[in-house]
C-alpha atoms as a PDB file:
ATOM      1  CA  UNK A   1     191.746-102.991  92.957  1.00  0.00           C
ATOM      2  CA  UNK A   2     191.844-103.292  96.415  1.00  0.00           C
ATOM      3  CA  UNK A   3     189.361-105.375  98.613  1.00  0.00           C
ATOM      4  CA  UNK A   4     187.544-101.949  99.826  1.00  0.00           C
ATOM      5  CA  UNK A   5     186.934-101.056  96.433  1.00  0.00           C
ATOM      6  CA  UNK A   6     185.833-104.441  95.241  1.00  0.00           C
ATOM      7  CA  UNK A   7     183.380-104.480  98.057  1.00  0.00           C
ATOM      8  CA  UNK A   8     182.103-100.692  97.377  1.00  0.00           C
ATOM      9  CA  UNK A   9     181.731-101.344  93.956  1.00  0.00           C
ATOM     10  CA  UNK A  10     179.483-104.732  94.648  1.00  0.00           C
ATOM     11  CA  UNK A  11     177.491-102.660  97.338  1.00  0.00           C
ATOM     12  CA  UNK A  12     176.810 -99.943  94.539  1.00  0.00           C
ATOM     13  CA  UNK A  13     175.899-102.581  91.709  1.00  0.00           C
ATOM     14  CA  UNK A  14     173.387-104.563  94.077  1.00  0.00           C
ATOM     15  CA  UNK A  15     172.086-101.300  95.370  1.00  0.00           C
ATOM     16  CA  UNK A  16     171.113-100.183  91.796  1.00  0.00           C
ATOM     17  CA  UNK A  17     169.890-103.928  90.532  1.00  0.00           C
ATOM     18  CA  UNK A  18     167.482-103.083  93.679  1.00  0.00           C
ATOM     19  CA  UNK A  19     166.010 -99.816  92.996  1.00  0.00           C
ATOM     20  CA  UNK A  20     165.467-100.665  89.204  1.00  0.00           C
ATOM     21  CA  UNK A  21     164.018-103.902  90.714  1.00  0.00           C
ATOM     22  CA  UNK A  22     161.218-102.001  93.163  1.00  0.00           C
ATOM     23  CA  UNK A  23     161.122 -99.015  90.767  1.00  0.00           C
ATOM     24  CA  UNK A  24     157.163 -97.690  89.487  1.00  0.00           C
ATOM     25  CA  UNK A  25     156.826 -99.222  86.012  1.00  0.00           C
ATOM     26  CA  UNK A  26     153.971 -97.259  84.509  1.00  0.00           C
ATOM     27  CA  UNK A  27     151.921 -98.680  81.300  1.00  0.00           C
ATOM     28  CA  UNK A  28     152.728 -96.912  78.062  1.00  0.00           C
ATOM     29  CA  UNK A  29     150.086 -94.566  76.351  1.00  0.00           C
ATOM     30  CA  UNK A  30     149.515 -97.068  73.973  1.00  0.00           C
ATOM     31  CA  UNK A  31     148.821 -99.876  76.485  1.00  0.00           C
ATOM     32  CA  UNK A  32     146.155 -97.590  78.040  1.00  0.00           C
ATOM     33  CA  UNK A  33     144.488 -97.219  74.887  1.00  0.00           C
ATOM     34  CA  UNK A  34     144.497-101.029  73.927  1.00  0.00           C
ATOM     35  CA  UNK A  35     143.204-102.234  77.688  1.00  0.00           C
ATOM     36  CA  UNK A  36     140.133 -98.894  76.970  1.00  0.00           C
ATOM     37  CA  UNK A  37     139.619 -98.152  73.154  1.00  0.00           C
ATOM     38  CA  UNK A  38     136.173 -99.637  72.561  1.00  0.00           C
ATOM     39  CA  UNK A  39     135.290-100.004  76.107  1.00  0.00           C
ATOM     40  CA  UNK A  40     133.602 -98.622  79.084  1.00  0.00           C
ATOM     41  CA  UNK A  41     135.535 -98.037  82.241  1.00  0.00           C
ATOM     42  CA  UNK A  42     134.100 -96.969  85.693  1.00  0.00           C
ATOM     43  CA  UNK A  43     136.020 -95.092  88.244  1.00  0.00           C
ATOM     44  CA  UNK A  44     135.873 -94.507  91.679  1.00  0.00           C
ATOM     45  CA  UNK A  45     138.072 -91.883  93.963  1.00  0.00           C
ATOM     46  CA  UNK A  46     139.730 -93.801  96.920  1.00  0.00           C
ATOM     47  CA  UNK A  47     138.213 -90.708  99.014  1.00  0.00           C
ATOM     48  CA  UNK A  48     135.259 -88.445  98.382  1.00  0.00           C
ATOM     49  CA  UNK A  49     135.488 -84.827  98.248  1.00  0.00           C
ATOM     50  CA  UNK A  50     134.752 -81.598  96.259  1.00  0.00           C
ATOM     51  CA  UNK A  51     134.900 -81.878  92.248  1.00  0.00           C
ATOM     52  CA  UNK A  52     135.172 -85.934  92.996  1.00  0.00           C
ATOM     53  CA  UNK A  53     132.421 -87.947  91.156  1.00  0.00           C
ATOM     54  CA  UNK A  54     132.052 -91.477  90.333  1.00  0.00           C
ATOM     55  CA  UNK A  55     131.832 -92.286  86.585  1.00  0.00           C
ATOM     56  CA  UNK A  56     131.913 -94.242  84.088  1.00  0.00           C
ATOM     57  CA  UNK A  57     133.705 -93.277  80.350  1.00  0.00           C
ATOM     58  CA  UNK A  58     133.377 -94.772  76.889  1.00  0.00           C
ATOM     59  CA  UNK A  59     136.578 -94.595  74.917  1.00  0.00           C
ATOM     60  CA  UNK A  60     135.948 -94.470  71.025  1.00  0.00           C
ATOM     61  CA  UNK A  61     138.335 -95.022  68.766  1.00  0.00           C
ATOM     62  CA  UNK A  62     137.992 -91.754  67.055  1.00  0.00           C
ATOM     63  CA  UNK A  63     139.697 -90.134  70.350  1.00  0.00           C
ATOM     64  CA  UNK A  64     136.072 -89.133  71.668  1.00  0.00           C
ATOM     65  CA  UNK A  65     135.404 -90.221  75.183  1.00  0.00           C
ATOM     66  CA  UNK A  66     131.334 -90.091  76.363  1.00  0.00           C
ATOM     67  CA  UNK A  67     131.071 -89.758  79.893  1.00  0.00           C
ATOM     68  CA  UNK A  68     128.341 -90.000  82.688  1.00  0.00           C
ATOM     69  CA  UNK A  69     129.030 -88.962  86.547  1.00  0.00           C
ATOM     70  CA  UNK A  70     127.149 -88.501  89.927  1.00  0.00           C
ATOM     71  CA  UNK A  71     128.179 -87.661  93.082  1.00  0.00           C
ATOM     72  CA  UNK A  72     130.947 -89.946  94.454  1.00  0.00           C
ATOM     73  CA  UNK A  73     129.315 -92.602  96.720  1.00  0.00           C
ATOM     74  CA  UNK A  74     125.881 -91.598  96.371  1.00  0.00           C
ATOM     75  CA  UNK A  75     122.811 -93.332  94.378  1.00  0.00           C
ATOM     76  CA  UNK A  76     121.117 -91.062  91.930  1.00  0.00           C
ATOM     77  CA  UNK A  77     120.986 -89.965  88.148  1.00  0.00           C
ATOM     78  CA  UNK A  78     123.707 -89.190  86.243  1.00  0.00           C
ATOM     79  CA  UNK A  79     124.910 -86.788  84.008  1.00  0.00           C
ATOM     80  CA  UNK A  80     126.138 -87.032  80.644  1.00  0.00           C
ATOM     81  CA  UNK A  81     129.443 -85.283  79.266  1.00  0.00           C
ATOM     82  CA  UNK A  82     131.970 -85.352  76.488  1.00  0.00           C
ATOM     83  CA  UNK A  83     135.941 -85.541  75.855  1.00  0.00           C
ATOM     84  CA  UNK A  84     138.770 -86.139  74.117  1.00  0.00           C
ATOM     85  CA  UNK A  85     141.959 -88.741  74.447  1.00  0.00           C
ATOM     86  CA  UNK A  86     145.104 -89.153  72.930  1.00  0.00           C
ATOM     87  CA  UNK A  87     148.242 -90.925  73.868  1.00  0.00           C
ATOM     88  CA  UNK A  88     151.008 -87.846  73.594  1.00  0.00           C
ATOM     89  CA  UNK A  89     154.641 -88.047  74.557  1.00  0.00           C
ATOM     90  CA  UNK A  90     154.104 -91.813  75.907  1.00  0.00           C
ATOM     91  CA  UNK A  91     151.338 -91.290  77.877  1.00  0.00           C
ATOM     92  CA  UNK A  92     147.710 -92.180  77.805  1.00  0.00           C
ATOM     93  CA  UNK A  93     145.958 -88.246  78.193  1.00  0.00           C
ATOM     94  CA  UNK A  94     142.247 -87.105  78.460  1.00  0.00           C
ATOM     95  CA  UNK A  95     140.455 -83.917  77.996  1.00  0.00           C
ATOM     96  CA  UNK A  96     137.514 -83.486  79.737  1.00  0.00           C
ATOM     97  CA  UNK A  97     136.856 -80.037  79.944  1.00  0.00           C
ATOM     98  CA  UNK A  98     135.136 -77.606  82.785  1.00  0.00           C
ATOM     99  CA  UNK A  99     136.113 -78.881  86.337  1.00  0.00           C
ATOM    100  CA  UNK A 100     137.024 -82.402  85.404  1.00  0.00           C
ATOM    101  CA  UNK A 101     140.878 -83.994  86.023  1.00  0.00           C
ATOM    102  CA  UNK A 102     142.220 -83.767  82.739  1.00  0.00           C
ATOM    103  CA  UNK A 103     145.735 -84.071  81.522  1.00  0.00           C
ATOM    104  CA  UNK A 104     148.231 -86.682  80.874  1.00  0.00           C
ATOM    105  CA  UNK A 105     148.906 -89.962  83.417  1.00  0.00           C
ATOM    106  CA  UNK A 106     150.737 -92.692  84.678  1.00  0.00           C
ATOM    107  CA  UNK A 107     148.718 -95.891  85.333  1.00  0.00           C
ATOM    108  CA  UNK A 108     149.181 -99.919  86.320  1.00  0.00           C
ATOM    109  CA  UNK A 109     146.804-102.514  85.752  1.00  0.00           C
ATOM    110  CA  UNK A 110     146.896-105.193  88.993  1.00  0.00           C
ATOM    111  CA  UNK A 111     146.612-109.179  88.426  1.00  0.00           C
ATOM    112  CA  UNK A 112     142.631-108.956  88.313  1.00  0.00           C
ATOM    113  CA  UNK A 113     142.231-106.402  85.425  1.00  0.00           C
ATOM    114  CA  UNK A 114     142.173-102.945  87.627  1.00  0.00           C
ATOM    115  CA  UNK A 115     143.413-100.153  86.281  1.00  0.00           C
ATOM    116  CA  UNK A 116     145.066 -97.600  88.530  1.00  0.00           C
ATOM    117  CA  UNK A 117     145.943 -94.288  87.708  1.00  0.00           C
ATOM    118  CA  UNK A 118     148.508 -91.654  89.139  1.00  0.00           C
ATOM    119  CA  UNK A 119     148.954 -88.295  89.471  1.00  0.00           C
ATOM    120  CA  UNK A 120     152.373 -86.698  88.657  1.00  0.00           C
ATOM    121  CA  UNK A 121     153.523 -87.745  92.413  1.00  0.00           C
ATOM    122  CA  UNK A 122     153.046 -91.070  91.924  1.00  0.00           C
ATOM    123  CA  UNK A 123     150.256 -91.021  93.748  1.00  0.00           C
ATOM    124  CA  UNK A 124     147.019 -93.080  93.352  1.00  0.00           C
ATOM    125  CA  UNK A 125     143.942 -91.516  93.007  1.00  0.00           C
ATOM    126  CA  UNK A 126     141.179 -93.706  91.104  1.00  0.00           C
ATOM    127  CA  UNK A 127     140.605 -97.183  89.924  1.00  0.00           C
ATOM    128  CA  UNK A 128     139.035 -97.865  87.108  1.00  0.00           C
ATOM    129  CA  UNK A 129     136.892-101.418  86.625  1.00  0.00           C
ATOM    130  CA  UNK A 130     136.825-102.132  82.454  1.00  0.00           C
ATOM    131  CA  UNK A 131     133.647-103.555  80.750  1.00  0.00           C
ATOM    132  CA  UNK A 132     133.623-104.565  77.277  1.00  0.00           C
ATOM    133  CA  UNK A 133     132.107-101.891  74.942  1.00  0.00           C
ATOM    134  CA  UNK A 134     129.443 -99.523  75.838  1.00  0.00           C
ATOM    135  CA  UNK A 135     126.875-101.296  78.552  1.00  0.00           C
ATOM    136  CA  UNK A 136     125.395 -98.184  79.749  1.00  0.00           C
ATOM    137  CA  UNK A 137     125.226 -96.632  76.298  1.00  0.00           C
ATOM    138  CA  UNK A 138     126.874 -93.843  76.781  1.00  0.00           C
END
């Protein structure tokens, strides 16, 4: 090997020990489930808009989520609804029928207990705080 090729091929190696390095690493379905399963989380959109509410989610066991929303940054009552989670194909997925964001997602959890989830861009869209079981009795 020549000196060129030594010094491509240790430009190449650090260049992919980087990337993997800074790469997104996503909690598995099954981590989801263990930080929510018989808890409460409450989310918030980073930015308001139409079909955005705040809300807050019970995850049973069973798969059954119980739900109540309002309108995303504003005081008032809230409504109840249902749903459904699973963790399919790795990932953590809800069901939450009519206009709701439902399908399957990536998410982090940051030093202080915030989960974060992502759409299938990688982009952030709603953090979640987590309460132990079901405060608001949902």
């Amino acid at each position: 090997m020549t000196v060129k090729s030594l010094l491509i091929a240790g430009i190449t190696m650090v260049s992919l020990i980087a990337g993997a390095a800074f790469a997104d690493v996503y909690l598995t379905g099954e981590e989801v489930a263990k930080l929510v399963v018989g808890k409460t989380i409450e989310g918030q959109y980073r930015e308001c808009g139409v079909g955005r509410n705040d809300f807050r989610e019970f995850y049973e066991e069973s798969g059954r989520i119980r739900g109540a929303e309002r309108a995303c940054n504003v005081a008032g009552s809230w409504s109840k609804y249902q749903g459904q989670w699973e963790v399919k194909d790795g990932k953590f997925c809800v069901r939450l029928g009519s206009d709701r964001p439902s399908g399957c997602f990536d998410y982090k959890v940051d030093k202080d207990g915030v989960l974060t989830r992502y759409d299938e861009k990688g982009v952030a869209h709603v953090n979640f705080t987590i309460y132990d079981g079901n405060p608001d009795h949902l």
